[in-house]
Protein backbone atom coordinates (compact mmCIF):
# COMPACT_ATOMS: atom_id res chain seq x y z
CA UNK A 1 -4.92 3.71 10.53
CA UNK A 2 -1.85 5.94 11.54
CA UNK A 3 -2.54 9.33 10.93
CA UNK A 4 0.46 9.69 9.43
CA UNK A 5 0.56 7.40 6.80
CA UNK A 6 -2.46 8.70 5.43
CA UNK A 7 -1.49 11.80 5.69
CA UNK A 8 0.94 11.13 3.51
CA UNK A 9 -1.06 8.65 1.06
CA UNK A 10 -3.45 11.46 0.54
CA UNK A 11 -0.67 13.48 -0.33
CA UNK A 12 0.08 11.45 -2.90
CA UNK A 13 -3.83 11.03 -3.93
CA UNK A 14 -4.11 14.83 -4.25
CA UNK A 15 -0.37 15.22 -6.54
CA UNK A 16 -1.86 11.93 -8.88
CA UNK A 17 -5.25 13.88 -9.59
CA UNK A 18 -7.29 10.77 -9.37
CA UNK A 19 -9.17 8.88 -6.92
CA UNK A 20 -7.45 6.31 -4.84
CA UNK A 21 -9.42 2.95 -4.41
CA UNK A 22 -7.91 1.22 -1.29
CA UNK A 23 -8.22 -2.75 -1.66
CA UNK A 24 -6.85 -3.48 1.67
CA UNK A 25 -6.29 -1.02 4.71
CA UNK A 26 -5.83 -1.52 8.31
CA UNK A 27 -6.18 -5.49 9.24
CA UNK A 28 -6.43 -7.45 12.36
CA UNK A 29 -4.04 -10.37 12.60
CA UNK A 30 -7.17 -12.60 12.79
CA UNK A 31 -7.77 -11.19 9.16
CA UNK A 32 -4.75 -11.42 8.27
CA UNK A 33 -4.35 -15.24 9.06
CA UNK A 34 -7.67 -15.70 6.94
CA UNK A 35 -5.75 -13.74 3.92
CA UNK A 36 -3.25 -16.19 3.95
CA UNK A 37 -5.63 -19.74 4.32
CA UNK A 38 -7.48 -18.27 1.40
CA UNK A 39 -4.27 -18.25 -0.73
CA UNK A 40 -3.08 -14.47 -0.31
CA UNK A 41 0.26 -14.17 -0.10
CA UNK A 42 0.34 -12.14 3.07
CA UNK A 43 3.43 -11.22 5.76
CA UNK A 44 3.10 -12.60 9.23
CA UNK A 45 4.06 -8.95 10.88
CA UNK A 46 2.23 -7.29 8.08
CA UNK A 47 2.47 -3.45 7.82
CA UNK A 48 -1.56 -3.48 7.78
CA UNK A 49 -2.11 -5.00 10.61
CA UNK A 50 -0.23 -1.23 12.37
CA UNK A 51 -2.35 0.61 10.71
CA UNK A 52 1.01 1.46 8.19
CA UNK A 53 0.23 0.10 4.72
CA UNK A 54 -2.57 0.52 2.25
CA UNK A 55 -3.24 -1.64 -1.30
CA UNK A 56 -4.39 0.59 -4.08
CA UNK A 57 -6.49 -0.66 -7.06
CA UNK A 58 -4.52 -0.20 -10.55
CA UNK A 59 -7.19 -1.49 -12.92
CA UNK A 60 -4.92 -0.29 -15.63
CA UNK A 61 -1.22 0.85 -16.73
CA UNK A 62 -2.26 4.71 -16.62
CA UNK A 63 -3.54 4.57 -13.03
CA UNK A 64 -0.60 2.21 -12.11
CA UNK A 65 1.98 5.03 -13.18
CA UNK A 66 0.04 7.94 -12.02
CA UNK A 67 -0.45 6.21 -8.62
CA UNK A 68 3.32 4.48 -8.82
CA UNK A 69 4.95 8.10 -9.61
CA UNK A 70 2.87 10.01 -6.77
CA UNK A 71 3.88 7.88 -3.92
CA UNK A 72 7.55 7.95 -4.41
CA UNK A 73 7.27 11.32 -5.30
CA UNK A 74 5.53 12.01 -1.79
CA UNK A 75 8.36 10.22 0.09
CA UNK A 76 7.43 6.23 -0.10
CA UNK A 77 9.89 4.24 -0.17
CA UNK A 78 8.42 0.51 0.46
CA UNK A 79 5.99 -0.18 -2.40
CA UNK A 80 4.94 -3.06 -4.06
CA UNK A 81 3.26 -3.51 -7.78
CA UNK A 82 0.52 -6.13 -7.69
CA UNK A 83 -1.13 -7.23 -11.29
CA UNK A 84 -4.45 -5.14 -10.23
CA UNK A 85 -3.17 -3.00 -6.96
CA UNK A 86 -0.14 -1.02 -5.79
CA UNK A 87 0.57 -1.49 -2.40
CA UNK A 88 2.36 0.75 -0.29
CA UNK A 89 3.73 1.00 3.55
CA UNK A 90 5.61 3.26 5.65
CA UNK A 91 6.74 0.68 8.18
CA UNK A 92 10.61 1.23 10.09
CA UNK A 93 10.84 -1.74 11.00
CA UNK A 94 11.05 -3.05 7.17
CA UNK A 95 14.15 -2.62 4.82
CA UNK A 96 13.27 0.62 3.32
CA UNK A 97 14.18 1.50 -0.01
CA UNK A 98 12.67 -1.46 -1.84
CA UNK A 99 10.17 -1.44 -5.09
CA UNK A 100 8.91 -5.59 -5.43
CA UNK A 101 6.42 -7.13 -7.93
């Protein structure tokens, strides 16, 4: 993982006050390529597979705002909202700026 990145995800653990539960970290592309045969919806130049993007578990609508509010208050700006995870990158070679569902 990029030093960086979880720098900063930490960060954002530490300002939420609760425990982040990564569901998906760093992955290889062979990984990656499994994600998608099982059904994932997955990117082919994935920000995980850099070591740039992490998926957080949101089992419910308290952790999803407290984990949601911390990591754009920290500086993310590439996030996604999953029905059980929040997933969030820090990749420049994506269109920054952008909150998807």
């Amino acid at each position: 993982m990029d030093l960086n990145f979880v720098r900063k995800l930490d960060e954002a653990r530490e300002l939420a006050k609760i425990p982040f539960k990564i569901n998906s970290g760093f992955r290889t592309p062979e990984y990656n390529i499994a994600l998608k045969k099982r059904g994932y919806h997955v990117a082919s130049n994935s920000a995980h597979m850099n070591g740039l993007a992490a998926d957080i578990s949101t089992p419910d609508s308290k952790t999803r705002f407290l984990v949601l509010e911390s990591l754009i208050r920290v500086g993310f700006n590439r996030i996604g909202i999953g029905k059980t995870f929040i997933h969030a990158d820090t990749s420049g070679t994506k269109s920054q700026e952008v909150l998807w569902h």
